[in-house]
Protein backbone atom coordinates (compact mmCIF):
# COMPACT_ATOMS: atom_id res chain seq x y z
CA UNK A 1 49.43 30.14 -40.23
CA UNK A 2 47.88 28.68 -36.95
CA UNK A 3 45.15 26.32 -36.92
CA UNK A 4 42.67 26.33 -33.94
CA UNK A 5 41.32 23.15 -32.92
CA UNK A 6 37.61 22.35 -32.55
CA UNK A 7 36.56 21.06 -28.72
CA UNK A 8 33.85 18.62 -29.32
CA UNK A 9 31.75 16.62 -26.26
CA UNK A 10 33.05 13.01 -25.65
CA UNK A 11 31.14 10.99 -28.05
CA UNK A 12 29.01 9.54 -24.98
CA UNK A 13 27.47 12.79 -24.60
CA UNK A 14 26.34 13.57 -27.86
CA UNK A 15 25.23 10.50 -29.26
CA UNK A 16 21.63 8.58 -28.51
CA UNK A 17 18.35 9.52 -27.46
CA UNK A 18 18.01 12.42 -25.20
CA UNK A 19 17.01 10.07 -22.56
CA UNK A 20 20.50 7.58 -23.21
CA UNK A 21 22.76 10.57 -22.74
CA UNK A 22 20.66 11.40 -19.38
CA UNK A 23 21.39 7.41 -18.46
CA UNK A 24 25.11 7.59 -19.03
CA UNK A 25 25.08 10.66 -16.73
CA UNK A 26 23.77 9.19 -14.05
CA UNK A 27 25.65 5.54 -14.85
CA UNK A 28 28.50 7.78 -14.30
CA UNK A 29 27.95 9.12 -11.68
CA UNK A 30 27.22 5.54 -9.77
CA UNK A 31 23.34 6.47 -8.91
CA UNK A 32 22.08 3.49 -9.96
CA UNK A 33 23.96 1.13 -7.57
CA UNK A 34 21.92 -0.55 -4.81
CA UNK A 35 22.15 1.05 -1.37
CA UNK A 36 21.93 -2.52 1.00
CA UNK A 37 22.89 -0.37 4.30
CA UNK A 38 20.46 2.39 3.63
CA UNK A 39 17.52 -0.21 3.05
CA UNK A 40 19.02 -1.96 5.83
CA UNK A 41 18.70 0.66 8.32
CA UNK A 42 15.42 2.05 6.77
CA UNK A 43 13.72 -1.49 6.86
CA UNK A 44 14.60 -1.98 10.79
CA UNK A 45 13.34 1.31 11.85
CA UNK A 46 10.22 1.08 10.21
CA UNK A 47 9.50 -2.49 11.20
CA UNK A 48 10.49 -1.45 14.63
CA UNK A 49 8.01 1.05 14.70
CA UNK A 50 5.81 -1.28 13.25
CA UNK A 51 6.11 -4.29 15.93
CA UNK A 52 5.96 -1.22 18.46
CA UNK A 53 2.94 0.20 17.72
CA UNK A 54 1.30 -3.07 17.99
CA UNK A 55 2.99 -3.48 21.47
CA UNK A 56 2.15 0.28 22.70
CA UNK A 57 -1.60 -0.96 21.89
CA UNK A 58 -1.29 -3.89 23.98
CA UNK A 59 0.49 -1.85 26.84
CA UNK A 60 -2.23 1.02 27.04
CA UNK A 61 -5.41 -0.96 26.32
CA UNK A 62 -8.34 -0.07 27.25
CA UNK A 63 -7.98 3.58 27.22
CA UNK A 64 -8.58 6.27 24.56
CA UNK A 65 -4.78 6.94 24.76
CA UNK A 66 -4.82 4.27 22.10
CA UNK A 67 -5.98 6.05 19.47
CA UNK A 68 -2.82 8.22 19.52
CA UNK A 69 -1.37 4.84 18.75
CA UNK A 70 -3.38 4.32 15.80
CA UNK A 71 -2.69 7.75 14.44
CA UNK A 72 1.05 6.71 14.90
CA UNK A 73 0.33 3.39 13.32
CA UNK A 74 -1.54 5.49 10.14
CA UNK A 75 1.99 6.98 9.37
CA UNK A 76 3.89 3.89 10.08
CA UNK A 77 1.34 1.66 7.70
CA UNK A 78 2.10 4.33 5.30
CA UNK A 79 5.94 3.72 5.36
CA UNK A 80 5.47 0.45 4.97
CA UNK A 81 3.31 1.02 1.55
CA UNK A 82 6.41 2.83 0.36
CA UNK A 83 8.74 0.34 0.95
CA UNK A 84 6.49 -2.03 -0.72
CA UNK A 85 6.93 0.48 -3.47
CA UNK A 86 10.90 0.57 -3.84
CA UNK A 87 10.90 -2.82 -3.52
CA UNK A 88 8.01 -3.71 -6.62
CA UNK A 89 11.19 -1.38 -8.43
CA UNK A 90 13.91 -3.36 -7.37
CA UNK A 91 15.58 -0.26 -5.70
CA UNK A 92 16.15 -2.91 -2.52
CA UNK A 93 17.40 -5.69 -4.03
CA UNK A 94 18.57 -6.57 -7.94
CA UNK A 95 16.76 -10.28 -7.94
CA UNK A 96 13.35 -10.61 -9.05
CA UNK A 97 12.19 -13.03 -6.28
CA UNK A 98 13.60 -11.06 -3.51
CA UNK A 99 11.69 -8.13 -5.03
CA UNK A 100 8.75 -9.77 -5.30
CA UNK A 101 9.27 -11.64 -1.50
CA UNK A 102 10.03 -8.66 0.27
CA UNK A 103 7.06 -6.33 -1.43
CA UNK A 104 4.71 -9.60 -0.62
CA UNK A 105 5.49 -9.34 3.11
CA UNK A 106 4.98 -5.40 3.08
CA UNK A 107 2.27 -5.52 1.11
CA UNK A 108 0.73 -8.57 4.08
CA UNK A 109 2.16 -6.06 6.52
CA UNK A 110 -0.83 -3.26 5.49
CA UNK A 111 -3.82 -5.46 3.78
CA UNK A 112 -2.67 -4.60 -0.01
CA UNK A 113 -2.99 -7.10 -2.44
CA UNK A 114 0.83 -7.09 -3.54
CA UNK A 115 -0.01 -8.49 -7.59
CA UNK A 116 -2.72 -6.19 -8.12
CA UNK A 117 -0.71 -2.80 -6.95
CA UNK A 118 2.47 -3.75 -9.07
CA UNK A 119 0.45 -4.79 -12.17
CA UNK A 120 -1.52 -1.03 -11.66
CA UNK A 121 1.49 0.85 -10.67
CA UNK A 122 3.72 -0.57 -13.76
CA UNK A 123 1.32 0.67 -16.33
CA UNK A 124 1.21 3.91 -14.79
CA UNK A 125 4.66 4.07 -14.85
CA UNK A 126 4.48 2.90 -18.75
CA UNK A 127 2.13 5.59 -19.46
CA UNK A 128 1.88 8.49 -16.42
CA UNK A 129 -1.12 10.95 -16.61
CA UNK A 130 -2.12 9.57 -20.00
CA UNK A 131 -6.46 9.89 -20.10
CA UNK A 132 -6.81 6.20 -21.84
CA UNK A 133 -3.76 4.46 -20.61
CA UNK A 134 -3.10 5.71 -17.17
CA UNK A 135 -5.38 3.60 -14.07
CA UNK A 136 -4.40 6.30 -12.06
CA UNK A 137 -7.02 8.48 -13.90
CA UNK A 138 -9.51 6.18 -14.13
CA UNK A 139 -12.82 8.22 -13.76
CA UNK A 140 -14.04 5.69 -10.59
CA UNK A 141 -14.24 8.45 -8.57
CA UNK A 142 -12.99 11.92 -9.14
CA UNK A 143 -13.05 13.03 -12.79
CA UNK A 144 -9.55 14.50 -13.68
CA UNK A 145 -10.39 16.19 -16.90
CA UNK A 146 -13.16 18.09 -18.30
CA UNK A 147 -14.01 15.04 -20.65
CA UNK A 148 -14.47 12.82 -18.53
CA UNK A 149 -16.61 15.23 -16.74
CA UNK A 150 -18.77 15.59 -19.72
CA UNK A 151 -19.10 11.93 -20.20
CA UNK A 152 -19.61 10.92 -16.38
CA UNK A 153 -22.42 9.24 -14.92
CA UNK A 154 -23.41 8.27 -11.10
CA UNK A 155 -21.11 9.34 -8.70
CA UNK A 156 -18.27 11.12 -10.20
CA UNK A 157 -21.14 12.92 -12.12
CA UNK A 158 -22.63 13.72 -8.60
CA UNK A 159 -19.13 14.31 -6.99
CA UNK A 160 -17.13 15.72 -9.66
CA UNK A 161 -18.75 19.41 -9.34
CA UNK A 162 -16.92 19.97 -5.92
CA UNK A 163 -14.57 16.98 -6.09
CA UNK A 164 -11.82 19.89 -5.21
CA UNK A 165 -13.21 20.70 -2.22
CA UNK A 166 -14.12 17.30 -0.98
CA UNK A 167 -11.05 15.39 -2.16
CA UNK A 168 -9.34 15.52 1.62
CA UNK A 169 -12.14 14.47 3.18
CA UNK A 170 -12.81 11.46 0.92
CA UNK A 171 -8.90 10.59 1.51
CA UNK A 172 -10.12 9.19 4.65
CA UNK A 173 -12.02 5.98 2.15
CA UNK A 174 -8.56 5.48 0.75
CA UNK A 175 -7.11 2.88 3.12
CA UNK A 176 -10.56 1.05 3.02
CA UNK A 177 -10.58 1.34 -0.86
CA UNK A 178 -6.77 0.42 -1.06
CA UNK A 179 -8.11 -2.92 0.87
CA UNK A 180 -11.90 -3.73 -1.16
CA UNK A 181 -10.14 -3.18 -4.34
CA UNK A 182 -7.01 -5.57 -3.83
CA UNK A 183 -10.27 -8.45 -2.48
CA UNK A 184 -11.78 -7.54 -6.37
CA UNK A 185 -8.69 -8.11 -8.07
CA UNK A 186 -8.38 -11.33 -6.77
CA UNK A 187 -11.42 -12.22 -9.14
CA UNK A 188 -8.91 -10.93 -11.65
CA UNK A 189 -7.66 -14.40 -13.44
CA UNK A 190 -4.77 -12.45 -15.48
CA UNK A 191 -3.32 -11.62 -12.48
CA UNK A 192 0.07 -14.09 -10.87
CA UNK A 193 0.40 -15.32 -8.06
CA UNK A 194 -3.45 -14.16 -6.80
CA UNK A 195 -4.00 -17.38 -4.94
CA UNK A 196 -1.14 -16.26 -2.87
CA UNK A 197 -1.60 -12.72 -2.29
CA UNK A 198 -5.23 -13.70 -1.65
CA UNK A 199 -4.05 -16.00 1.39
CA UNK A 200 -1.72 -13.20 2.51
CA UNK A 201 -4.92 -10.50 2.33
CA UNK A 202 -7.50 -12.61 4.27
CA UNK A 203 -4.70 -13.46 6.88
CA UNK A 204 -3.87 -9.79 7.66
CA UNK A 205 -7.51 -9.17 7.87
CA UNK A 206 -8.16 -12.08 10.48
CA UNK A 207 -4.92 -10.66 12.30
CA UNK A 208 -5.76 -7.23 12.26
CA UNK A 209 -9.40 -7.80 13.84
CA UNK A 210 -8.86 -10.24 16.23
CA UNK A 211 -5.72 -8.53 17.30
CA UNK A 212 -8.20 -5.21 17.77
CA UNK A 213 -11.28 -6.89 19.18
CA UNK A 214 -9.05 -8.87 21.87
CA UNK A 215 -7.42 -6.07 23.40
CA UNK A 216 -9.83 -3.70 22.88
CA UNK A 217 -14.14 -3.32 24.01
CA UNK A 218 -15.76 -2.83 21.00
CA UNK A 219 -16.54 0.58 20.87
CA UNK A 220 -12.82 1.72 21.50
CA UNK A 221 -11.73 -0.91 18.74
CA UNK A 222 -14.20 0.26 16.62
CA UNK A 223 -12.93 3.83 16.87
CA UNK A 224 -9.47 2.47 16.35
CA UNK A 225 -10.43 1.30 13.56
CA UNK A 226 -11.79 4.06 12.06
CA UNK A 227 -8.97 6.62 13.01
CA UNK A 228 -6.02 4.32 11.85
CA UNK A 229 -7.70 3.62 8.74
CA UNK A 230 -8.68 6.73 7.78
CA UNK A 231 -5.77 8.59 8.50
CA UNK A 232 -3.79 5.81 6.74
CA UNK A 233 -5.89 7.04 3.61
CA UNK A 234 -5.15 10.69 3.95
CA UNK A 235 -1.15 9.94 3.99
CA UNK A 236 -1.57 7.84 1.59
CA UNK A 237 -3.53 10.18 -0.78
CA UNK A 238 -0.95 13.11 0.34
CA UNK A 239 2.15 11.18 -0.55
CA UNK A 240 0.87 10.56 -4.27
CA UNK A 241 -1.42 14.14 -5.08
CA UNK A 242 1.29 16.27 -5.68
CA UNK A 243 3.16 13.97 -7.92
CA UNK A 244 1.09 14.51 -11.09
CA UNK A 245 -2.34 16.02 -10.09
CA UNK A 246 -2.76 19.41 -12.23
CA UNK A 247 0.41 18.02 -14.34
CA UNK A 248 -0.48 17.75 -18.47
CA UNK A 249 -3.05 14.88 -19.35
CA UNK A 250 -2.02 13.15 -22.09
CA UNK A 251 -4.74 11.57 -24.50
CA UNK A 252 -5.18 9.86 -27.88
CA UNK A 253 -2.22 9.86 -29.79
CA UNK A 254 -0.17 11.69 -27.68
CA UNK A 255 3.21 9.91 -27.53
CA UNK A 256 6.15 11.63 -26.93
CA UNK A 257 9.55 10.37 -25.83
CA UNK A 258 10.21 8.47 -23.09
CA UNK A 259 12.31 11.49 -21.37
CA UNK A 260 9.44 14.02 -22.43
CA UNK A 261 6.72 11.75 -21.42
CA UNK A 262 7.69 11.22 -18.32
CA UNK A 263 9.03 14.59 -17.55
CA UNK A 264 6.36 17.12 -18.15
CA UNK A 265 3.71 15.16 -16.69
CA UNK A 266 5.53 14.53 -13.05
CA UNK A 267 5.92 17.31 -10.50
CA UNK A 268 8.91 17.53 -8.20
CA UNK A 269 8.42 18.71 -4.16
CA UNK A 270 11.32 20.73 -3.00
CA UNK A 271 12.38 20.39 1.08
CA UNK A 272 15.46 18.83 2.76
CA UNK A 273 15.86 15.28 4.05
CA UNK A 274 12.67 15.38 6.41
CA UNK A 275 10.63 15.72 3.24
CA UNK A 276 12.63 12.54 1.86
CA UNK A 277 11.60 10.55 4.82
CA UNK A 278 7.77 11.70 5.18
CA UNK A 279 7.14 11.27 0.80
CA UNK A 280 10.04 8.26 0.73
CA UNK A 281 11.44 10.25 -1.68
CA UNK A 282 8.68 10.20 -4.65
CA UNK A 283 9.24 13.94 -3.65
CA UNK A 284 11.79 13.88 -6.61
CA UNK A 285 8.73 12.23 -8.81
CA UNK A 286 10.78 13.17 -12.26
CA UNK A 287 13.78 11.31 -11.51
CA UNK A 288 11.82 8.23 -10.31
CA UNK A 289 10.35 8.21 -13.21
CA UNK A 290 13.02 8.19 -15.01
CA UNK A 291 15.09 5.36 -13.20
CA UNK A 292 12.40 3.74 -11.32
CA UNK A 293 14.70 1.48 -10.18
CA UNK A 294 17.17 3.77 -8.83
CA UNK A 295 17.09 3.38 -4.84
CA UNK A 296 15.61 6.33 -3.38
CA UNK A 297 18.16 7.33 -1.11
CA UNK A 298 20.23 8.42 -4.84
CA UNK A 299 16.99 10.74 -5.93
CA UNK A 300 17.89 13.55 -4.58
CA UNK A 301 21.77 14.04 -6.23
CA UNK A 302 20.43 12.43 -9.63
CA UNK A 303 17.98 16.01 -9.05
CA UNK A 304 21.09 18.22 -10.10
CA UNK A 305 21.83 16.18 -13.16
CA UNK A 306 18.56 15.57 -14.46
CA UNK A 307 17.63 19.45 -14.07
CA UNK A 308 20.67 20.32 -15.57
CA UNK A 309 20.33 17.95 -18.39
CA UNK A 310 16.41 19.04 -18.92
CA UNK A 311 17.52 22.57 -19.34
CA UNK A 312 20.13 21.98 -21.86
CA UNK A 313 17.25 20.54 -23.87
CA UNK A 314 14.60 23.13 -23.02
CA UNK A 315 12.41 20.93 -21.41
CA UNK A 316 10.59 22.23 -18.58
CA UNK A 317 11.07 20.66 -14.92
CA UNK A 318 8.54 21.49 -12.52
CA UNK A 319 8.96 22.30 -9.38
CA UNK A 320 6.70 23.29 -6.02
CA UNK A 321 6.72 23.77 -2.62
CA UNK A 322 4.72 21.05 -1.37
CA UNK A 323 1.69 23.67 -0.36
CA UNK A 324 1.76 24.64 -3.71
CA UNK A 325 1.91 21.14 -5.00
CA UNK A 326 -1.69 20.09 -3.16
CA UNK A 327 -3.00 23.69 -4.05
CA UNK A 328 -2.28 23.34 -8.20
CA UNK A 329 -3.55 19.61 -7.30
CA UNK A 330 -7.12 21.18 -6.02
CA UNK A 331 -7.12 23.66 -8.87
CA UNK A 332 -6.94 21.04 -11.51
CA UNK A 333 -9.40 19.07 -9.97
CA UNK A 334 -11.75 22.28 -9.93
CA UNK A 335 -11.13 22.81 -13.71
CA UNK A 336 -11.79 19.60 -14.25
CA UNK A 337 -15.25 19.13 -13.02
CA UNK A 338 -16.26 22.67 -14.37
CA UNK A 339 -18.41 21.46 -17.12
CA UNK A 340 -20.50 19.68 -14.03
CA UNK A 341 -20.92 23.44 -12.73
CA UNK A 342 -22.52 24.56 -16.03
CA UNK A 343 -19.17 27.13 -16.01
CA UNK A 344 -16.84 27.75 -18.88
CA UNK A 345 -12.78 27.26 -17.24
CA UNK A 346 -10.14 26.98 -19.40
CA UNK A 347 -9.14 22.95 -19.96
């Protein structure tokens, strides 16, 4: 008589939440380490760039060759925003107060009111593409779903019929809006540390203007103005549509797991490394969201596990070319503000 032995899974991988077993994969697997030369690096080319920019204006002056510069500033403003970003996560450094130093400075660096982001960005995090719990779908605007559609009033009621076809062009507000609604906030007594960020804000304002109106005649600086900001808007907007525009909205009571929750309402952006550099990897969106503290330089091999691991469960992982990413973006947006059209589309 032979007896046949059973192979079971290490205990570690069959015990815990769905999400736990993902965590001790990528524990494992020594993603969640921080990455000091990669940050390193990163942080001196973009302030390079940043401290260069500022020089190449001073260099050209008064010439319309500057507003190349400020279209080159745009994307570099931009970079800095995301490395405001991994550092609100603690990707850069472990401490709370180097966090919170280092996203200050960046934050100076661009005229965002450092407090007000984090405390935004943390409850979307806590609750992504939820209707009630999610200030990233806050109907100020753009409506994202046909309820809010039906319940709008003033502009989103007047912009919400054809929001899909004018959301590019009104990504060109978003670096002003980024800057009047981080001055508002300030008003916001909940909010740490506001004093300070306040100082920082009105100091990068006074910097930014007199540093434009010196070296510049008014008209050019004016136009400076106007390009760098607006273009600073559009990445911005582009870097954080395809992440979970036209992804599930989530409403009411809906609660599902952590892994779940954050899962089927992120999309991830397929491309190589130059994608990683242009999006600062929120490109993989699902595994940020899952370890938001995980530096993103590790996002892209925690991909193959968390895919792997999503599969095994069932749960869908989505996936687009980035194209594809801003067209399902536009298409939601469309749906959404159907009921504004008087047309029936399917929620």
């Amino acid at each position: 008589m032979t007896t046949h032995s059973i192979v079971r899974p290490p205990p570690s991988e069959r015990s815990g939440s769905d999400f736990a077993r993902l965590s001790r994969k990528i524990a494992d697997a020594g993603l969640m380490g921080r990455r000091p030369g990669y940050y390193a690096l990163r942080v001196t080319v973009v302030a390079g760039l940043y401290v260069g920019g500022w020089a190449a204006v001073a260099l050209i002056g008064d010439s319309w060759w500057t507003l190349t510069v400020a279209a080159v500033l745009a994307v570099v403003f931009g970079q800095v925003a995301l490395l405001a970003h991994d550092a609100a996560h603690r990707q850069v450094f472990r401490r709370r107060r180097a966090s919170e130093v280092s996203g200050r400075i960046a934050g100076a660096g661009i005229g965002m009111g450092y407090g007000w982001w984090q405390d935004k960005h943390t409850r979307h995090h806590a609750n992504p593409n939820h209707q009630d719990l999610d200030p990233d779908l806050d109907p100020d605007l753009l409506v994202w779903s046909q309820d809010q559609a039906r319940a709008s009033t003033g502009l989103p009621r007047l912009i919400g019929r054809w929001q899909a076809f004018l959301f590019f062009p009104l990504l060109t507000l978003e670096g002003f809006n980024l800057h009047v609604s981080s001055v508002r906030a300030l008003a916001d007594r909940s909010l740490k540390h506001r004093t300070l960020d306040g100082v920082l804000l009105f100091a990068h304002f006074a910097v930014y203007l007199t540093v434009l109106f010196w070296l510049l005649p008014l008209g050019m600086a004016i136009a400076f103005l106007a390009v760098h900001q607006c273009l600073f808007g559009v990445y911005l907007g582009s870097l954080f549509a395809p992440n979970h525009k036209g992804m599930p909205i989530l409403k009411g009571e809906d609660r599902p797991d952590f892994l779940r929750r954050q899962v089927l309402t992120s999309r991830n952006v397929r491309g190589g490394r130059l994608t990683d550099i242009a999006l600062g990897g929120l490109n993989h969106q699902i595994e940020h969201h899952l370890f938001p503290s995980m530096p993103s330089a590790n996002l892209r091999r925690a991909r193959t596990i968390v895919r792997r691991h999503c599969e095994d469960l069932g749960v869908d992982y989505a996936e687009t070319g980035l194209i594809t990413s801003y067209r399902l973006a536009l298409v939601s947006l469309h749906q959404a503000g159907a009921p504004l059209r008087g047309t029936r589309t399917p929620a």
